[in-house]
Protein backbone atom coordinates (compact mmCIF):
# COMPACT_ATOMS: atom_id res chain seq x y z
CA UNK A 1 40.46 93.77 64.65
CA UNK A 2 42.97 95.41 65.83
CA UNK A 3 44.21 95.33 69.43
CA UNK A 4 44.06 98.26 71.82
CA UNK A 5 47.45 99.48 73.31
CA UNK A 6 48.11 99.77 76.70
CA UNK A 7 50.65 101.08 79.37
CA UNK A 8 52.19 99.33 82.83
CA UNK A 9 52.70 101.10 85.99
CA UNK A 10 53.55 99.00 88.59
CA UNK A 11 54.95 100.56 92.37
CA UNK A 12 55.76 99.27 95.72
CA UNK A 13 56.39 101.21 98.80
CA UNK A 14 59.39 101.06 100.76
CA UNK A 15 57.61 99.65 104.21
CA UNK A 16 56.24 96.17 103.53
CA UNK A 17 56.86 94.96 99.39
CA UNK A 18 60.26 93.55 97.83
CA UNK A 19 60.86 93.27 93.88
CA UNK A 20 58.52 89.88 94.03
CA UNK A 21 55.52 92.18 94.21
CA UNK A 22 56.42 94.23 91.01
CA UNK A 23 56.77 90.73 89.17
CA UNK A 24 53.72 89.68 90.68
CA UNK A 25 51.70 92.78 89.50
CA UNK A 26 53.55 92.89 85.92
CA UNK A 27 52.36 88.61 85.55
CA UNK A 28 48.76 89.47 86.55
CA UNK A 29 48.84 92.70 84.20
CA UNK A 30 50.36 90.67 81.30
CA UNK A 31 47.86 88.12 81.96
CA UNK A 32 44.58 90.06 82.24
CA UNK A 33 46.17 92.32 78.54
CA UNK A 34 46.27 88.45 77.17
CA UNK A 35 42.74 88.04 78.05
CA UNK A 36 41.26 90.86 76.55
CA UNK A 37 43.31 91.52 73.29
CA UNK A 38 45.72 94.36 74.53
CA UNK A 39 49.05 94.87 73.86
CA UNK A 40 51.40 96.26 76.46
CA UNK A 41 53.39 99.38 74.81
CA UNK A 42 55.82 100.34 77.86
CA UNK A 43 56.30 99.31 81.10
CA UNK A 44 56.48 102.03 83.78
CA UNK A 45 58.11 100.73 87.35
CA UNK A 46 58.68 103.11 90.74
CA UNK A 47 60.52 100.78 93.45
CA UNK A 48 60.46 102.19 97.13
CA UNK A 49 58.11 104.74 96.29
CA UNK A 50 55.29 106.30 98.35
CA UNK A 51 51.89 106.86 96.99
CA UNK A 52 51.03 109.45 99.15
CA UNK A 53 52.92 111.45 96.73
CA UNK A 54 53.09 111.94 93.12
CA UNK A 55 57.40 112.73 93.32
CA UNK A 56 57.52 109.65 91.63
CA UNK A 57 59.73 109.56 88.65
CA UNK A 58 59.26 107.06 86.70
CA UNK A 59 55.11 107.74 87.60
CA UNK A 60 55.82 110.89 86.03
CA UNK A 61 57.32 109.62 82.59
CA UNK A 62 54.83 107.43 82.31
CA UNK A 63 52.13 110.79 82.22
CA UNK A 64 54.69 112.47 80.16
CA UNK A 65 54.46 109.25 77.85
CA UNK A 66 50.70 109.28 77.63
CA UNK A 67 50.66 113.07 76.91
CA UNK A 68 53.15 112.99 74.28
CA UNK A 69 51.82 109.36 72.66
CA UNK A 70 50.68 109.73 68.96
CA UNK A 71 50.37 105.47 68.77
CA UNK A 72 46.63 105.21 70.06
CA UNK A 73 47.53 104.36 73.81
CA UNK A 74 43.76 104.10 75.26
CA UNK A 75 45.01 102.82 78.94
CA UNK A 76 47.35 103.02 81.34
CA UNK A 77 46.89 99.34 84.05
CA UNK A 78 47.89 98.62 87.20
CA UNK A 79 47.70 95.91 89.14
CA UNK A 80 45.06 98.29 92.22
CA UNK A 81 44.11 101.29 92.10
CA UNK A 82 46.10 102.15 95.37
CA UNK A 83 49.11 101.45 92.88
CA UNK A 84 48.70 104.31 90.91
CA UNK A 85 47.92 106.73 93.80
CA UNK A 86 46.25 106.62 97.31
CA UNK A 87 46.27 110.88 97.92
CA UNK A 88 42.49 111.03 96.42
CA UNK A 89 43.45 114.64 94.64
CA UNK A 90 46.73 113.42 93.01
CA UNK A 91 44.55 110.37 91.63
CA UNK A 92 41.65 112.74 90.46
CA UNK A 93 43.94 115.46 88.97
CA UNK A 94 46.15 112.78 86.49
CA UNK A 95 43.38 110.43 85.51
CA UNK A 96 41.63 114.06 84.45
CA UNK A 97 45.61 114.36 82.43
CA UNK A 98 44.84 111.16 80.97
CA UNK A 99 41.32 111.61 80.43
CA UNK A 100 41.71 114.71 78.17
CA UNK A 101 44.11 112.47 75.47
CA UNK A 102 41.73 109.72 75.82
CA UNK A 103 43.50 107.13 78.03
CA UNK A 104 41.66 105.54 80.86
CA UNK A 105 43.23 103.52 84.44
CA UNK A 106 42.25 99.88 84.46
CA UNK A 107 42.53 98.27 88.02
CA UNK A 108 43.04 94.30 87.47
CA UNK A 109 41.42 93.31 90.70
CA UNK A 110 38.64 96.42 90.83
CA UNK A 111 35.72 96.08 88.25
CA UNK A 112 35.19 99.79 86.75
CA UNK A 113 34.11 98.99 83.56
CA UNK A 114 30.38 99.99 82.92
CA UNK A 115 28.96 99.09 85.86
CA UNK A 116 26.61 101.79 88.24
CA UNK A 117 29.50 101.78 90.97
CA UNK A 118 31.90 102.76 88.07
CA UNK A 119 29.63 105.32 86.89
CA UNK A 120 29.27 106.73 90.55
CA UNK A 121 33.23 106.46 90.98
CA UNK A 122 33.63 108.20 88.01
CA UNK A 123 31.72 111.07 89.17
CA UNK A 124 33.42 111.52 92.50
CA UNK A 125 36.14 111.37 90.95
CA UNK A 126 35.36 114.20 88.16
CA UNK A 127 33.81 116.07 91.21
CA UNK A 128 37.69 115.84 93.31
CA UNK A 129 39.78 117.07 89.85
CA UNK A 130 37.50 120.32 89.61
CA UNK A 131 37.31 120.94 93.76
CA UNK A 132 41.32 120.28 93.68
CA UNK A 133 41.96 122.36 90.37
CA UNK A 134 39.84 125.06 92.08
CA UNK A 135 41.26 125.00 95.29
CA UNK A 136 44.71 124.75 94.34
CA UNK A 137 43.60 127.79 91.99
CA UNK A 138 42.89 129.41 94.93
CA UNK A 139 45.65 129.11 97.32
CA UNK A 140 47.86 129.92 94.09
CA UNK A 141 46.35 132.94 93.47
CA UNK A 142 46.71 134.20 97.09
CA UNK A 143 50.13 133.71 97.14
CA UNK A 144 50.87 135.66 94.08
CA UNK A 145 48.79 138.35 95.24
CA UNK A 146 50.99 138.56 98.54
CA UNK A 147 53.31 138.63 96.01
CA UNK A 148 52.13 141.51 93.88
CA UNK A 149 51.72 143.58 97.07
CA UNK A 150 55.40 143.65 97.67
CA UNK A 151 56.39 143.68 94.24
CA UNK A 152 58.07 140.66 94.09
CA UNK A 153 58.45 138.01 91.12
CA UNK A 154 55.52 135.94 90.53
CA UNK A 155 57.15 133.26 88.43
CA UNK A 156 57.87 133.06 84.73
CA UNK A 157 60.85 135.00 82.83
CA UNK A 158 61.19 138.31 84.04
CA UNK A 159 61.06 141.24 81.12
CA UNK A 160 63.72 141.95 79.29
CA UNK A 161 65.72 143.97 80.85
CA UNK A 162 65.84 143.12 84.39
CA UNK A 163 66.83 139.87 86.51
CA UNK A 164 65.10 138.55 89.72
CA UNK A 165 67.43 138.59 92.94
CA UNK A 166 67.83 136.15 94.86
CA UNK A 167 64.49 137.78 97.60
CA UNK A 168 62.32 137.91 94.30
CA UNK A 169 62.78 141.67 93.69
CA UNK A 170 64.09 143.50 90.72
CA UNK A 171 66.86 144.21 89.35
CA UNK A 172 68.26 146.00 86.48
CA UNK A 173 70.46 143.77 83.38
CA UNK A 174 72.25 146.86 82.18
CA UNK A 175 72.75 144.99 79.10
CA UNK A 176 69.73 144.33 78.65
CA UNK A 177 67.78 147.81 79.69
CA UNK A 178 70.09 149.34 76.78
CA UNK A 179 68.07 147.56 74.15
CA UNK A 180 64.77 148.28 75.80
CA UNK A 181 65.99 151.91 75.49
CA UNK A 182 67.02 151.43 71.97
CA UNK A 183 63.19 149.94 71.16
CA UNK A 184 61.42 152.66 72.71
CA UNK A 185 63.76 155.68 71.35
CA UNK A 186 63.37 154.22 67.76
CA UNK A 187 60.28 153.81 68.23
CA UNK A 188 58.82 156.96 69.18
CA UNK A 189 61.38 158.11 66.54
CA UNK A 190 59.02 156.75 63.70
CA UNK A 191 61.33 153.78 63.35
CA UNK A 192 59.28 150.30 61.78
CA UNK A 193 59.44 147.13 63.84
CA UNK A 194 61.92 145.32 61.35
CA UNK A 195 64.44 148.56 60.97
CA UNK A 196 64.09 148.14 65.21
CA UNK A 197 64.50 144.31 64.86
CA UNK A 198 67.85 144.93 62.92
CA UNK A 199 69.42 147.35 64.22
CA UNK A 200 69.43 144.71 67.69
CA UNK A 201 70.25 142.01 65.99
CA UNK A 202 73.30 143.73 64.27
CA UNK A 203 74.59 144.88 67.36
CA UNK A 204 74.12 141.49 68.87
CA UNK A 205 71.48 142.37 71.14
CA UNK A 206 69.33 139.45 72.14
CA UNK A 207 65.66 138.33 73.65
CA UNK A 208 65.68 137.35 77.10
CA UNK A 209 66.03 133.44 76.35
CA UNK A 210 69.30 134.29 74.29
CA UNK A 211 67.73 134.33 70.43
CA UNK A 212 67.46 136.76 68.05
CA UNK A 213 64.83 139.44 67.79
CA UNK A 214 61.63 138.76 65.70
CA UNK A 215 58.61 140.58 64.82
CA UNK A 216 56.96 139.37 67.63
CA UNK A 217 59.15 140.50 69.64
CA UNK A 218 59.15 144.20 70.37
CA UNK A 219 54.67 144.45 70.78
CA UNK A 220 54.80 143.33 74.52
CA UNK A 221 57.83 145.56 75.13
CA UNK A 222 56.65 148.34 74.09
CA UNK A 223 53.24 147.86 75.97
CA UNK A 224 54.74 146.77 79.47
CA UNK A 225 54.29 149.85 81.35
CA UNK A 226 56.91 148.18 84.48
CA UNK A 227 59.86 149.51 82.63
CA UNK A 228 58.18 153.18 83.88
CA UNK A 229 59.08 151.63 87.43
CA UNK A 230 55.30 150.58 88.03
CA UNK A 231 54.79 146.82 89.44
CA UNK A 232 52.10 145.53 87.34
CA UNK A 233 50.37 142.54 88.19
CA UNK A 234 47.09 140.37 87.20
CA UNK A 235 46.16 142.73 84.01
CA UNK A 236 45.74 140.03 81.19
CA UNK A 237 42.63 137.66 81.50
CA UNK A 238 43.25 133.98 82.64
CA UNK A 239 44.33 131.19 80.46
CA UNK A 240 40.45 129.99 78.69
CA UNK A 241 39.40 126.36 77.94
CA UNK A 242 42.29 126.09 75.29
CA UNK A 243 45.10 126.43 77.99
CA UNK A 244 45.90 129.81 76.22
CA UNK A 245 46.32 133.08 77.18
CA UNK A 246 45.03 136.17 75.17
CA UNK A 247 47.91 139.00 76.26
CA UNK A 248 45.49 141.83 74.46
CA UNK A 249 42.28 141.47 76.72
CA UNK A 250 42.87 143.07 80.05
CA UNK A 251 41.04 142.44 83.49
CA UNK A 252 38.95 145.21 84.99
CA UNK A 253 40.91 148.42 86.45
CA UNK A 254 39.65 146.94 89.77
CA UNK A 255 41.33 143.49 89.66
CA UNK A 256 44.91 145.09 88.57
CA UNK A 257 47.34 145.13 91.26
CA UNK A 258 49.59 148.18 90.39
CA UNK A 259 52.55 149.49 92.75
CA UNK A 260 54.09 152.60 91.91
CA UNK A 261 58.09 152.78 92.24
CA UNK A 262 57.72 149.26 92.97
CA UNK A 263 60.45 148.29 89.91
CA UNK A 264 64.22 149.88 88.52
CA UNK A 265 62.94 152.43 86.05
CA UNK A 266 64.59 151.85 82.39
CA UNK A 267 62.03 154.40 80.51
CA UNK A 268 60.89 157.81 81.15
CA UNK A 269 56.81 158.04 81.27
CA UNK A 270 56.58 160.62 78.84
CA UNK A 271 58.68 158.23 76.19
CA UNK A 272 56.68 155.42 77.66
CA UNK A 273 53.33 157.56 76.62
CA UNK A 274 54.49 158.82 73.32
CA UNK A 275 55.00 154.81 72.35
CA UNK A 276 51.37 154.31 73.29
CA UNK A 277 50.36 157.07 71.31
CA UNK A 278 51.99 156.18 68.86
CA UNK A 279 50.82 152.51 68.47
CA UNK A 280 47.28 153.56 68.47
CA UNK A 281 48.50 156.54 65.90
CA UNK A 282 49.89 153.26 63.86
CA UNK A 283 46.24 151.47 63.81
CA UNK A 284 44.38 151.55 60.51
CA UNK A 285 41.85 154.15 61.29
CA UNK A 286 38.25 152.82 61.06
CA UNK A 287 36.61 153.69 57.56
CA UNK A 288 39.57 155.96 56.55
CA UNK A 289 39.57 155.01 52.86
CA UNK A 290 35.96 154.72 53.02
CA UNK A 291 35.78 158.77 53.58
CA UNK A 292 34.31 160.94 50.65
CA UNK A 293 34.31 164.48 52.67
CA UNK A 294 37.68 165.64 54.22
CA UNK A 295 38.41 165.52 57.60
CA UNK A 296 41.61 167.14 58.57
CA UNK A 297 41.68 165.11 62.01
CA UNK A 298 41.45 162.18 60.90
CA UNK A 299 43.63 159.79 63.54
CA UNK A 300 44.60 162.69 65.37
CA UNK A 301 41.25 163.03 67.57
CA UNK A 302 40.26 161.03 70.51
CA UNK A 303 37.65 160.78 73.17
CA UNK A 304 38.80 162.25 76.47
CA UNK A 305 35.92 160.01 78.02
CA UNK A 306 36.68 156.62 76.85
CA UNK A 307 39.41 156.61 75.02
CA UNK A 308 38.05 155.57 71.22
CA UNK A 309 38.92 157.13 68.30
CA UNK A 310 36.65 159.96 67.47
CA UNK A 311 35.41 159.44 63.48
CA UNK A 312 34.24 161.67 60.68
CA UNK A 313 30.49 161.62 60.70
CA UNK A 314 28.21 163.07 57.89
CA UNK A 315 24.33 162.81 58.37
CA UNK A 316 20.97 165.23 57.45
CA UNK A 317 19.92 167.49 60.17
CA UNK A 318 16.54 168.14 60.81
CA UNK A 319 16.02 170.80 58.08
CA UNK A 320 17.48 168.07 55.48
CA UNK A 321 20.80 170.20 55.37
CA UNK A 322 24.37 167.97 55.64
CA UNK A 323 25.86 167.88 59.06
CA UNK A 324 29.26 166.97 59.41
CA UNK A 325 30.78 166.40 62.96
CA UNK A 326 33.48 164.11 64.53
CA UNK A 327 32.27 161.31 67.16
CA UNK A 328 33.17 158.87 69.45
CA UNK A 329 33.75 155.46 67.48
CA UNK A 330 32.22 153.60 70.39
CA UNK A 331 28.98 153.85 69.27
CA UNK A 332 30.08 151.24 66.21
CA UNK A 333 30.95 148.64 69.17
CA UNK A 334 27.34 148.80 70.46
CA UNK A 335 28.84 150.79 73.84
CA UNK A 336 27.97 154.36 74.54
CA UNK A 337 30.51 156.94 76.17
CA UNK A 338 27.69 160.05 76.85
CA UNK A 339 30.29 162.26 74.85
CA UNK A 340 28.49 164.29 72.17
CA UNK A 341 29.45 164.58 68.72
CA UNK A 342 31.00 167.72 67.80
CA UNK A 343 30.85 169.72 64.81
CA UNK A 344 34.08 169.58 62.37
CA UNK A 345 33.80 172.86 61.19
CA UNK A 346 33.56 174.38 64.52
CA UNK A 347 36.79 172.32 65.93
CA UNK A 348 39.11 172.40 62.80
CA UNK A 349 38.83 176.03 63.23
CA UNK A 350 39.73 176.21 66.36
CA UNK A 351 42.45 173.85 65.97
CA UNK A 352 43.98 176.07 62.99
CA UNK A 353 43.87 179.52 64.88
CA UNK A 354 45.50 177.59 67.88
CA UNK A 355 48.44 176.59 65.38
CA UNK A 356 48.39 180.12 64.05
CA UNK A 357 49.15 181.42 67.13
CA UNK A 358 51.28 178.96 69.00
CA UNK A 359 53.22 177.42 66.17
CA UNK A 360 53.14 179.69 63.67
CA UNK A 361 53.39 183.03 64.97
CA UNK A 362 57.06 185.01 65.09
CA UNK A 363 56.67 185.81 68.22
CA UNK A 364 56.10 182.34 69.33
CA UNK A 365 59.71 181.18 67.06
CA UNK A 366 62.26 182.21 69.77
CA UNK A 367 60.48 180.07 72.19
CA UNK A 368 60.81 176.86 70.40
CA UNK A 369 64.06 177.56 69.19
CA UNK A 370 64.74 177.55 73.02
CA UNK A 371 62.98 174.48 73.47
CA UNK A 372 64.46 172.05 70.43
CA UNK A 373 67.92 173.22 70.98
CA UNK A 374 66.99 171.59 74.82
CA UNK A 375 65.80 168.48 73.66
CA UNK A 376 69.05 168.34 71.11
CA UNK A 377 71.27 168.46 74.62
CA UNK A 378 68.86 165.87 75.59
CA UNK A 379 69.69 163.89 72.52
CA UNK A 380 73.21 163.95 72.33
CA UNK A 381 73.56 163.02 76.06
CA UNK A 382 71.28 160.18 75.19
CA UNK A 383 74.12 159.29 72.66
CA UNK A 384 76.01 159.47 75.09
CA UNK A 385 74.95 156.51 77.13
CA UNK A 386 74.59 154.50 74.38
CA UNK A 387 77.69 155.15 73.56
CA UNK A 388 78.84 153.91 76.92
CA UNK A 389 76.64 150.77 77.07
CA UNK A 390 77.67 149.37 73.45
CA UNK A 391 81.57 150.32 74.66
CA UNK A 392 80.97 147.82 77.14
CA UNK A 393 79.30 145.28 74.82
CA UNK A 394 82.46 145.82 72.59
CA UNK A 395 84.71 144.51 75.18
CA UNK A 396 82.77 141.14 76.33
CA UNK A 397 82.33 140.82 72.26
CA UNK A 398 86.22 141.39 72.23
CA UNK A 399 86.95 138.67 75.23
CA UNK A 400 84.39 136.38 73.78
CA UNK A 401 86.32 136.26 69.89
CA UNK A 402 89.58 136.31 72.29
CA UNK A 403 88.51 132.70 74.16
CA UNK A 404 87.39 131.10 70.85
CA UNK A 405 90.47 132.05 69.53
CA UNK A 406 92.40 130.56 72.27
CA UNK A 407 90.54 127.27 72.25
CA UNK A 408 91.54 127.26 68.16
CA UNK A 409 95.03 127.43 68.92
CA UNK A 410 94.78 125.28 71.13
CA UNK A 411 93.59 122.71 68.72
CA UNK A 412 89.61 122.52 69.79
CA UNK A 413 88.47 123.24 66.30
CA UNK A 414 84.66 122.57 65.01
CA UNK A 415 81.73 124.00 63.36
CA UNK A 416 80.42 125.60 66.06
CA UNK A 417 83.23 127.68 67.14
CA UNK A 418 83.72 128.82 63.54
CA UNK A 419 79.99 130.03 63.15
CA UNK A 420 80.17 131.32 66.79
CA UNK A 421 83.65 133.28 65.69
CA UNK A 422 81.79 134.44 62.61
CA UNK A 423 78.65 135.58 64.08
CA UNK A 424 81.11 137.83 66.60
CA UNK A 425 82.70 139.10 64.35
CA UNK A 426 80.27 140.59 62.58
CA UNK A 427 78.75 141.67 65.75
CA UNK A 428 81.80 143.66 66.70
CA UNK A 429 81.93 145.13 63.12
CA UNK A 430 78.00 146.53 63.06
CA UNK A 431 79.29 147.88 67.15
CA UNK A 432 82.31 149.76 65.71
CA UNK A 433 79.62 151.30 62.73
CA UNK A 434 77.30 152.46 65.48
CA UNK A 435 79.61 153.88 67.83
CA UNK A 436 81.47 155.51 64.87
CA UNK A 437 77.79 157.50 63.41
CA UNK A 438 76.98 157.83 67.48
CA UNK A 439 80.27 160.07 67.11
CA UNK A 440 79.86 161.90 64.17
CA UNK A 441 76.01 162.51 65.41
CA UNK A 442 77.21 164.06 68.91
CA UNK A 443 79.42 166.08 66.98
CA UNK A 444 76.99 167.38 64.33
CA UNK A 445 74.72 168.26 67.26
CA UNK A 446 77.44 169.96 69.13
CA UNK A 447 77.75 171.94 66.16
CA UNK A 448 74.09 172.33 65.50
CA UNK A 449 71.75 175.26 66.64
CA UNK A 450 68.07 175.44 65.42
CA UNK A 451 68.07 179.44 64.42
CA UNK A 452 64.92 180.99 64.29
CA UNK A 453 65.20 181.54 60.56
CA UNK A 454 65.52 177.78 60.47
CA UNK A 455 61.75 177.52 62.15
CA UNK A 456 60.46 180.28 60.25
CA UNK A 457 61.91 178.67 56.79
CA UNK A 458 60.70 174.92 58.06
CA UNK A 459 56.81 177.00 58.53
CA UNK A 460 56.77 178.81 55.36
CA UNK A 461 55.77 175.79 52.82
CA UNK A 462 53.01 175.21 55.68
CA UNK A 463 51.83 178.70 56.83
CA UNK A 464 50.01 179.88 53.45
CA UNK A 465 47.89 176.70 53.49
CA UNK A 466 46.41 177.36 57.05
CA UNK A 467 46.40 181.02 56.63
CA UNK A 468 44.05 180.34 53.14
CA UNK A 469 42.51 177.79 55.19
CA UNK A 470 43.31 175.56 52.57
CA UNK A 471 41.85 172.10 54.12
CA UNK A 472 43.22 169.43 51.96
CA UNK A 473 46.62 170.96 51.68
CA UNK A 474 46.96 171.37 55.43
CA UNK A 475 45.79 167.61 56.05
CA UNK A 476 48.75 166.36 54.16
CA UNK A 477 51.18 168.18 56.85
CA UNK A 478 48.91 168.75 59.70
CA UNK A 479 50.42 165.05 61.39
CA UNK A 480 53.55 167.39 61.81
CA UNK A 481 52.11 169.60 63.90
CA UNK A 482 49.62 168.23 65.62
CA UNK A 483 49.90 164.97 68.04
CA UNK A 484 46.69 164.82 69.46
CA UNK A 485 43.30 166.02 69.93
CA UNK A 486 41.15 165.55 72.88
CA UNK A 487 37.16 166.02 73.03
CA UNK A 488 35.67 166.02 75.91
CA UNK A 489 31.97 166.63 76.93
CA UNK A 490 32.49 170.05 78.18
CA UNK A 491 35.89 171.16 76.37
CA UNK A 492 38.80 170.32 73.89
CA UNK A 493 42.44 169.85 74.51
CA UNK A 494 45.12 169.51 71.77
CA UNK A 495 48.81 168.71 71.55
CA UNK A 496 50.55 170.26 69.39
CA UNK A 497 54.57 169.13 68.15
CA UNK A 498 57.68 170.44 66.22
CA UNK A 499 59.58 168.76 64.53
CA UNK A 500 63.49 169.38 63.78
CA UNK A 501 65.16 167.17 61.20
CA UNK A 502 69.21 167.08 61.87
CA UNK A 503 71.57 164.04 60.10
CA UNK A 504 68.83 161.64 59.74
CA UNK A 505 67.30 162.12 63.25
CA UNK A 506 64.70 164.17 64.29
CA UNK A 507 64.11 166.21 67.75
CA UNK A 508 60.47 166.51 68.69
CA UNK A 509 59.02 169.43 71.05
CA UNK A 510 55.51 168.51 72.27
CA UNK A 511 53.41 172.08 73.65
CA UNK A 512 49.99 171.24 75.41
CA UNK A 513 47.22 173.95 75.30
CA UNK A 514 43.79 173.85 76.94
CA UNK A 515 41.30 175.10 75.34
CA UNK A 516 38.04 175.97 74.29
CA UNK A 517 34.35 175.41 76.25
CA UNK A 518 32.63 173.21 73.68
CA UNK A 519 29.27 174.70 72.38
């Protein structure tokens, strides 16, 4: 049979015990192991130490031990129970630790084996870990909340991007907040998480604890609305039963503690909102490929009420006759929004005389020639500060090869500094590509003007399918002219876009128009 494995702690406090109790404690430990078949794995020993407390060390590598132990430790003894702590909360909350792997505290001299006292122990004891757990819990909470208030840091690593000064507010990492701006202008640019991922990673760009970007690495970024200068705190759900935390599920509106200005801004809302959009634009729309009739809006058209997806719906009305509408996807989730269904026909004919005479109308051309030839200025002083920012980056590259180089000559030569000097190197060659097409862009769009002939030749392969109302046609371009459709219960709003191709970038001009009374 084999013998079960055991820990020592042994302590004595610094007002009234000498070394001769520790032996003492360790002989009667040894000897009571010897009795009962179990073998003594490590020995654990705090000298001078209070138990009032648990700043113990070596009381905390022996927890550590038992957390970490794959050998089958199944107790930790000690000589009393006041040994291994007399504060009755410390004592509950790390035998509950020790419980959860298994491993129970023996007391030499106290009898807790299966007797009724033990059992009623036991439960006092079970009953102080959950009162302390929720108490502390509770206090915790209301000093993060106080927190939250003021916008401070509430613990953790701060988002990429900013650092936490030394009063717990924020601050910007300019390093830093020019990758965030480089994820959300890709982004919303159409870019894919990987061509994102390596476009960092080439220009040496990395997380905020110091490793490359991976593909899990750009989701919460793009989702955490604080880099729009909003303090947001308390919006996930708690850690469950499994000590995890599920970053997707969010709290009640109510329970979210949001303070406006309360951060550095490092993204314009309207980028910030066009990433949204564009992640739920990105999700697989429900029953898509199941679809047998054609619905031109299909992932373009939303609730205005709740927020779902609105989906192509084909059922027999009363006279036995097909009736095809859009509505709200909640329904599929078993939750109901109140918003009606409305009939396709009705909106993607309102949608299409909307784009006749916004988009593609002459006399609406000279207007968004205006307007793209803005948002080109807009780009190219973008450029700009990019430009700037990785000019910086160049130089601490520079210094950085310059030091390694230095410690070379001066004869400190190993692996690491080789891979380091290689890795920088290449670094500072991708940064000198960048800048270099960050040039020739600026000056392409310098050069640039979107004509009005340009518009009007981009709209011609388009116009003659919408005029002909030619539905399956216009639903393989409609995505580039329409961002977004809104149905609400008593009217319709819808987003239109242009899009400008230039040099392998494109310029975007969004033009909102509200609407129609729905029937």
């Amino acid at each position: 049979m084999t013998a079960n494995k055991a820990v020592i702690y042994a302590r004595f406090s610094s007002d009234n015990q000498r070394d001769e109790s520790i032996d003492a404690q360790i002989r009667a430990i040894n000897e009571y192991a010897d009795k009962n078949d179990i073998k003594i794995v490590k020995i654990f020993i705090d000298r001078a130490k209070s138990a009032t407390s648990d700043k113990r060390p070596e009381f905390q590598n022996m927890i550590k031990f038992c957390e970490e132990d794959t050998t089958g430790i199944s107790m930790v003894i000690v000589h009393k129970l006041d040994r291994f702590s007399r504060d009755k909360y410390d004592s509950a909350m790390y035998k509950q630790k020790l419980k959860v792997k298994g491993i129970r505290v023996v007391s030499v001299l106290e009898n807790l084996d299966n007797s009724p006292e033990s059992l009623i122990l036991e439960s006092v004891i079970e009953g102080m870990a959950q009162y302390y757990s929720a108490n502390l819990a509770r206090e915790v909470a209301k000093g993060q909340k106080e927190n939250a208030l003021k916008a401070l840091h509430n613990g953790g690593d701060a988002p990429l991007g900013y650092d936490v000064a030394y009063d717990k507010t924020y601050m910007i990492n300019e390093e830093e907040a020019q990758a965030v701006k480089i994820i959300f202008d890709r982004y919303v640019q159409g870019y894919s998480y990987s061509k994102i991922i390596d476009e960092l990673n080439d220009l040496g760009y990395k997380t905020k604890r110091g490793n490359k970007f991976g593909k899990n690495s750009l989701h919460g970024i793009l989702n955490n609305e604080k880099y729009t200068g909003v303090y947001v705190f308390n919006k996930t759900q708690r850690k469950g039963f499994n000590g995890k935390r599920n970053g997707h599920k969010q709290k009640d509106k109510g329970e979210i503690i949001r303070v406006e200005d309360g951060m550095p801004q490092i993204i314009d809302k309207e980028v910030f909102k066009q990433a949204q959009e564009m992640m739920q634009k990105r999700k697989k729309t429900p029953g898509a490929h199941k679809a047998t009739t054609n619905y031109l809006l299909t992932g373009l058209i939303k609730c205005g009420e709740c927020g779902h997806s609105f989906q192509g719906n084909k059922r027999k009305d009363a006279y036995g006759n097909d009736y095809i509408s859009y509505r709200c996807g909640c329904r599929k989730q078993k939750r109901e929004c109140n918003n009606r269904e409305i009939k396709r026909d009705y909106l993607e004919e309102f949608i299409l005389q909307e784009l006749e005479k916004n988009i593609l109308n002459d006399e609406a051309i000279p207007v968004l020639s205006k307007a793209l030839n803005e948002k080109m200025n807009d780009k190219n002083e973008s450029n700009e500060e990019l430009l700037k920012s990785l000019e910086q980056k160049l130089d601490k590259v520079n210094k950085e090869i310059s030091n390694i180089l230095n410690a070379i000559i001066n004869g400190m030569v190993n692996n690491m500094l080789k891979d380091k000097l290689d890795e920088l190197e290449q670094v500072k060659l991708n940064l000198d590509l960048k800048m270099n097409e960050l040039k020739i862009e600026n000056k392409v769009v310098d050069d640039v003007e979107v004509t009005e002939d340009q518009i009007r030749t981009m709209f011609s392969r388009f116009k003659s399918f919408v005029l002909e109302r030619n539905i399956p046609e216009c639903k393989k371009f409609i995505g580039d002219y329409i961002k977004e459709v809104i149905v609400y219960k008593d009217h319709v709003e819808v987003v239109f876009n242009v899009v400008f191709s230039f040099v392998d970038n494109e310029i975007t001009h969004n033009l909102h128009i509200t609407t129609i009374r729905r029937k």
